[in-house]
PDB file of N, CA and C in Angstrom:
ATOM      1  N   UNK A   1     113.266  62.284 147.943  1.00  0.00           N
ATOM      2  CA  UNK A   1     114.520  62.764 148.475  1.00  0.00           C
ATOM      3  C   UNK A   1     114.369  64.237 148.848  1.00  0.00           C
ATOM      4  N   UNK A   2     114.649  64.445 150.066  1.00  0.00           N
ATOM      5  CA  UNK A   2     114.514  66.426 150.503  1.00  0.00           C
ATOM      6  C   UNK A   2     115.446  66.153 151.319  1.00  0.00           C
ATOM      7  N   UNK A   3     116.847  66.062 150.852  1.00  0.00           N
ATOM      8  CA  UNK A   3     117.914  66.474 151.336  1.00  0.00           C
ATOM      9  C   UNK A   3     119.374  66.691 150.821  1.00  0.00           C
ATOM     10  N   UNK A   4     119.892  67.480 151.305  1.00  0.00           N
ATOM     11  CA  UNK A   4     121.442  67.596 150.396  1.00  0.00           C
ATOM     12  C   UNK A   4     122.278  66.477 150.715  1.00  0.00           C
ATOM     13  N   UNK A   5     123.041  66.441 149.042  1.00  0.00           N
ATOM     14  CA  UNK A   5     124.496  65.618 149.166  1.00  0.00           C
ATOM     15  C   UNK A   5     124.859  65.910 148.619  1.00  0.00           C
ATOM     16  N   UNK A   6     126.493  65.892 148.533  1.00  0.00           N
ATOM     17  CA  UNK A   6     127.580  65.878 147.909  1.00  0.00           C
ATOM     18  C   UNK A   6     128.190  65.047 147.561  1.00  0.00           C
ATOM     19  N   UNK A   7     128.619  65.071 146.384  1.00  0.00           N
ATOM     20  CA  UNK A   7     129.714  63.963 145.563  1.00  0.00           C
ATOM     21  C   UNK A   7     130.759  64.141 145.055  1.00  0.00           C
ATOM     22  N   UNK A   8     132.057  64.179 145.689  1.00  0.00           N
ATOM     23  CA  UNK A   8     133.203  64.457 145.234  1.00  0.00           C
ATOM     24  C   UNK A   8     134.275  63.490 144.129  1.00  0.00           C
ATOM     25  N   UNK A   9     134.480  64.240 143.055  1.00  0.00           N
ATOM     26  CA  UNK A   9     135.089  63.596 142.127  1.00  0.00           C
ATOM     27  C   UNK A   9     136.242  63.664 141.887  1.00  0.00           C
ATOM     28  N   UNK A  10     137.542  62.185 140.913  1.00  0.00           N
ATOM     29  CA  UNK A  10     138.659  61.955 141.047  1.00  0.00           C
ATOM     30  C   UNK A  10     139.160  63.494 141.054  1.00  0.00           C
ATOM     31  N   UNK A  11     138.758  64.037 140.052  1.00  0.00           N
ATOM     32  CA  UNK A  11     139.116  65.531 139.811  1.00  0.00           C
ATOM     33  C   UNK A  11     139.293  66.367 140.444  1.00  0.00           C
ATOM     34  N   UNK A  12     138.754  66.556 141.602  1.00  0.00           N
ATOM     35  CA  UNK A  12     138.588  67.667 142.238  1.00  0.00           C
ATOM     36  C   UNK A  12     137.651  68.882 142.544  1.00  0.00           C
ATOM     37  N   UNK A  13     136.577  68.056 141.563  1.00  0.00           N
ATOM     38  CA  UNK A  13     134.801  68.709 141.145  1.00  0.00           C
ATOM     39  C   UNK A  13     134.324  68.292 142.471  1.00  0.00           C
ATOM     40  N   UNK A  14     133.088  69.369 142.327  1.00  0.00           N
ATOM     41  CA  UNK A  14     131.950  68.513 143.423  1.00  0.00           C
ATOM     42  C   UNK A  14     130.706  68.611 142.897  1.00  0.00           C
ATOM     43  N   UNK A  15     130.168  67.627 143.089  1.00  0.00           N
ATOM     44  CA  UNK A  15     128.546  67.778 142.375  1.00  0.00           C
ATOM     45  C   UNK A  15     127.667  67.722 143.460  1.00  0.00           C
ATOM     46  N   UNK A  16     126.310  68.885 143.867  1.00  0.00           N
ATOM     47  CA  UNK A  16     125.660  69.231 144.951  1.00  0.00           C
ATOM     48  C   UNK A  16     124.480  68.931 144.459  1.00  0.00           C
ATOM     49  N   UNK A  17     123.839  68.279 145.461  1.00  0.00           N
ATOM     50  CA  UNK A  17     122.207  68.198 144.938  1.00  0.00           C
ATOM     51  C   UNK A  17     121.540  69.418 146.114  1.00  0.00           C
ATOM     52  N   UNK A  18     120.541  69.855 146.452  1.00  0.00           N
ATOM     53  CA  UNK A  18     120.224  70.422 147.201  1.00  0.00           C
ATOM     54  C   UNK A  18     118.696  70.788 147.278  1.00  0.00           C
ATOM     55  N   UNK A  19     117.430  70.400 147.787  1.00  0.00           N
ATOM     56  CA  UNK A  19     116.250  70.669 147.825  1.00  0.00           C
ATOM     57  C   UNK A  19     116.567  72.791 147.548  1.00  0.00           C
ATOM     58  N   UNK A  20     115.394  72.978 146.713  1.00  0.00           N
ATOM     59  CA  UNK A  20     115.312  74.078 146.465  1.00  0.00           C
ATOM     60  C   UNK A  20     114.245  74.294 145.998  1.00  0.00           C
ATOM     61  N   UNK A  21     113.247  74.457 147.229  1.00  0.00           N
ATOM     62  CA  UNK A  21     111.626  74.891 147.168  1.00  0.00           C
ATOM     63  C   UNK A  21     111.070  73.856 147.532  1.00  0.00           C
ATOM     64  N   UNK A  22     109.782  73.778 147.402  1.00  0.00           N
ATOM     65  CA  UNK A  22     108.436  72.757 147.464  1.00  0.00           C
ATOM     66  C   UNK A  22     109.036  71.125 146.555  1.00  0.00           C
ATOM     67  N   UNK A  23     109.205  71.235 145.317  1.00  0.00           N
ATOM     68  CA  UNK A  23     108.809  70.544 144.144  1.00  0.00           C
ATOM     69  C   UNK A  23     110.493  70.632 143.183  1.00  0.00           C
ATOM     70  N   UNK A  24     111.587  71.320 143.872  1.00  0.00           N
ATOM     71  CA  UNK A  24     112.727  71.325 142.713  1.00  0.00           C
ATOM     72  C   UNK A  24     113.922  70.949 143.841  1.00  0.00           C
ATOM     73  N   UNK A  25     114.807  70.547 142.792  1.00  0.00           N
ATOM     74  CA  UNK A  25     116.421  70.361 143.329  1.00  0.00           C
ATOM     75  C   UNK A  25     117.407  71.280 142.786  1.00  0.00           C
ATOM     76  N   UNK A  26     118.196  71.821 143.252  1.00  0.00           N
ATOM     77  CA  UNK A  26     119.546  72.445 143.082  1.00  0.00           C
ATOM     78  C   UNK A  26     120.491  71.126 142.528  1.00  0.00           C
ATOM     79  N   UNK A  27     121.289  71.328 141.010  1.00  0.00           N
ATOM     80  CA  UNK A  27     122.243  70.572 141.112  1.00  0.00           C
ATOM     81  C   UNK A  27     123.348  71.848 140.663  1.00  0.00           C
ATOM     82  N   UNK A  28     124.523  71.903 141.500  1.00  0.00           N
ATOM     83  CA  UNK A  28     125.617  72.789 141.622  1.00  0.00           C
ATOM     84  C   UNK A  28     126.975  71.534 141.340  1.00  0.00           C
ATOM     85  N   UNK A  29     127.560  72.893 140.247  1.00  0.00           N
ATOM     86  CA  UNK A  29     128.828  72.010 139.589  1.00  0.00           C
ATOM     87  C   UNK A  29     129.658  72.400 139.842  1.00  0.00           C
ATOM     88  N   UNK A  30     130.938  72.354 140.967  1.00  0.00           N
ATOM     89  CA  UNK A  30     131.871  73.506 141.358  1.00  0.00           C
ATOM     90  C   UNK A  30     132.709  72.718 140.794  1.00  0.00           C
ATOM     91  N   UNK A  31     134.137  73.635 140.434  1.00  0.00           N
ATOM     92  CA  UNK A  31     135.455  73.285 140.095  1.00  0.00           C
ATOM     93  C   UNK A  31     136.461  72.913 141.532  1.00  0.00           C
ATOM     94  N   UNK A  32     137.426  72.296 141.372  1.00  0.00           N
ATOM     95  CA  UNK A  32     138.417  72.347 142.392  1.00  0.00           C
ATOM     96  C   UNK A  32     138.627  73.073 143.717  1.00  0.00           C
ATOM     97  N   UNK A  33     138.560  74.685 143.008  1.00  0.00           N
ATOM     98  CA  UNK A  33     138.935  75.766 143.764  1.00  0.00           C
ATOM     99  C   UNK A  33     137.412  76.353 144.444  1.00  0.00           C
ATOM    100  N   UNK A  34     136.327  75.670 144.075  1.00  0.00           N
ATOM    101  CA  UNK A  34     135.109  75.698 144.729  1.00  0.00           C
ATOM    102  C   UNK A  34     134.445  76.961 143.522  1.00  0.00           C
ATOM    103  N   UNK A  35     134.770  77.235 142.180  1.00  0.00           N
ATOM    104  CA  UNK A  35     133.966  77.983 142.304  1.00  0.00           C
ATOM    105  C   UNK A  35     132.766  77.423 141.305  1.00  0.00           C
ATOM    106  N   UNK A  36     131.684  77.956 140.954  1.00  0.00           N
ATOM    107  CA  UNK A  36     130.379  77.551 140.825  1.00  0.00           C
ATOM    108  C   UNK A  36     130.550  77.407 138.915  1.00  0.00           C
ATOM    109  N   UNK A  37     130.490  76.153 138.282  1.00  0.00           N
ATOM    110  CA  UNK A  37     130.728  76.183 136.927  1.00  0.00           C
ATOM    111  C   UNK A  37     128.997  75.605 136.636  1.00  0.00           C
ATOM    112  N   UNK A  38     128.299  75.550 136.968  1.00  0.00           N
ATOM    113  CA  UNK A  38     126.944  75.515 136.384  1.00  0.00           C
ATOM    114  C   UNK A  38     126.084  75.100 137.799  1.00  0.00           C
ATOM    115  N   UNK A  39     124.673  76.112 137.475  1.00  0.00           N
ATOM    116  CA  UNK A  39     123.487  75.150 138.754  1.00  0.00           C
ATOM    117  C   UNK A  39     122.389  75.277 137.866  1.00  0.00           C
ATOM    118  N   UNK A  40     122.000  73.749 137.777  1.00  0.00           N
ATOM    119  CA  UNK A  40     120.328  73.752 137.138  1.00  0.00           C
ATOM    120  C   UNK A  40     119.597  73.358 138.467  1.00  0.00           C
ATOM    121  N   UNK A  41     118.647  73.948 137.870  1.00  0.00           N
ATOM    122  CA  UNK A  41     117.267  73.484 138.711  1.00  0.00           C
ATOM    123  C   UNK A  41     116.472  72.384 138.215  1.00  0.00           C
ATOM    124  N   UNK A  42     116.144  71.478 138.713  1.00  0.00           N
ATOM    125  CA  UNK A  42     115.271  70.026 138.295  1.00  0.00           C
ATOM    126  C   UNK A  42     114.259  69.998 138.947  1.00  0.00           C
ATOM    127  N   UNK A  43     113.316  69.286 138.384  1.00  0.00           N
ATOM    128  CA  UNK A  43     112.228  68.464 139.261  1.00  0.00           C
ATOM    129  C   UNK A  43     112.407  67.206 139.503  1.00  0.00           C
ATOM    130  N   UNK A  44     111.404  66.975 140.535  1.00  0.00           N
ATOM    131  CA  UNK A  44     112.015  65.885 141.459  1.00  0.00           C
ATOM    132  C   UNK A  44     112.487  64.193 140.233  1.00  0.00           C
ATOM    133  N   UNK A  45     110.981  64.289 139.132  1.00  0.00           N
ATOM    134  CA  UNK A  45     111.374  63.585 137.931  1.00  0.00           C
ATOM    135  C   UNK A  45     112.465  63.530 137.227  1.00  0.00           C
ATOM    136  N   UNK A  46     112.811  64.649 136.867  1.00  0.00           N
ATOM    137  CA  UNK A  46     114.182  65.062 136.261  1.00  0.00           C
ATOM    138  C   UNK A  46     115.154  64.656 136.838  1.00  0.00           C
ATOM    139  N   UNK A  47     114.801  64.592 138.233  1.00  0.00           N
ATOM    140  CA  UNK A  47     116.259  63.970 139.099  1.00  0.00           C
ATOM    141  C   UNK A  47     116.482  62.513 139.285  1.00  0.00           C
ATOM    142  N   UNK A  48     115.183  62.078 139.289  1.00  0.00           N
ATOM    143  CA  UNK A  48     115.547  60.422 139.039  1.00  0.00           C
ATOM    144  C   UNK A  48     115.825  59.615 137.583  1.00  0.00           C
ATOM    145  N   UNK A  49     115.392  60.837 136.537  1.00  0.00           N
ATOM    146  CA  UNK A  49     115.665  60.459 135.476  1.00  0.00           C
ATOM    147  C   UNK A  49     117.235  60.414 135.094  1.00  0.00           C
ATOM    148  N   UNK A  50     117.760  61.720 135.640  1.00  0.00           N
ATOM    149  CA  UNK A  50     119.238  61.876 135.626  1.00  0.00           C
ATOM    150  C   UNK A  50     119.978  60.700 136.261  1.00  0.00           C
ATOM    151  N   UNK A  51     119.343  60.141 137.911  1.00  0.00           N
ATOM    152  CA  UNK A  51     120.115  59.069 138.419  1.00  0.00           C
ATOM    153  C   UNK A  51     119.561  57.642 137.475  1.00  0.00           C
ATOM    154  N   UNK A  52     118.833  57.176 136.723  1.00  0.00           N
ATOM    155  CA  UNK A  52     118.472  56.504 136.101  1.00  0.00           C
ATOM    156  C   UNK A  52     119.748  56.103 134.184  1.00  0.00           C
ATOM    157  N   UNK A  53     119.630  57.246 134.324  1.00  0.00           N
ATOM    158  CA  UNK A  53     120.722  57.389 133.214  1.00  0.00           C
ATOM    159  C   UNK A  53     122.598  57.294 133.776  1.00  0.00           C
ATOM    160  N   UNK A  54     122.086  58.000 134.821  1.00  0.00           N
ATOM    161  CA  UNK A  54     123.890  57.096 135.324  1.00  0.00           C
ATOM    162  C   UNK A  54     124.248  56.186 135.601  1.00  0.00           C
ATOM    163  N   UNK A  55     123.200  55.134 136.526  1.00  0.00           N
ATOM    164  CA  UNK A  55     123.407  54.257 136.448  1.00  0.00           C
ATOM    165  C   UNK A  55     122.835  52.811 135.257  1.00  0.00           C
ATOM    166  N   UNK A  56     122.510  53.465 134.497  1.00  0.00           N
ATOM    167  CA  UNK A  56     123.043  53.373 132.868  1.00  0.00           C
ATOM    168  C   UNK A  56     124.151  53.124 132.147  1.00  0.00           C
ATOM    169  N   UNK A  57     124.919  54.258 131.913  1.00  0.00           N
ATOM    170  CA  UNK A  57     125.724  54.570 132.209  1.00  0.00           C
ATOM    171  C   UNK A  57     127.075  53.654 132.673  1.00  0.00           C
ATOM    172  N   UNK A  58     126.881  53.466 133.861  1.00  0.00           N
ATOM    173  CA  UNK A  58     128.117  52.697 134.889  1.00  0.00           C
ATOM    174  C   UNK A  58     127.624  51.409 134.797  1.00  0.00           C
ATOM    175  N   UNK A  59     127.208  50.706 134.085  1.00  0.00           N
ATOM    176  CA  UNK A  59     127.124  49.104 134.127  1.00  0.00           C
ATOM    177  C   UNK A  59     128.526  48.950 132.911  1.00  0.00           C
TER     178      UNK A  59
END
């Protein structure tokens, strides 16, 4: 995956993925009013591990 998305939640959050470098992802946690409540940096592993556990998760 080397590209951004966004996922907007019931809430009013948005969760950003975003290529950031060679080998990492941006995940950005904004509130409602857009402003920035956490960004980790992952590797590309880390990121399928994360989507692996959500849809976990949601069964």
């Amino acid at each position: 995956m080397r590209r951004h998305f966004t996922i907007h939640t019931a809430d009013g959050h948005t969760i950003s993925v975003s290529p950031a470098g060679l080998y990492k992802y941006d995940l950005h946690v904004r509130d409602e009013a857009g402003r920035t409540l956490a960004t980790v940096t992952m590797t590309p592993a880390e990121l399928t591990a994360l989507h692996a556990e959500i849809e976990e998760v949601s069964k």
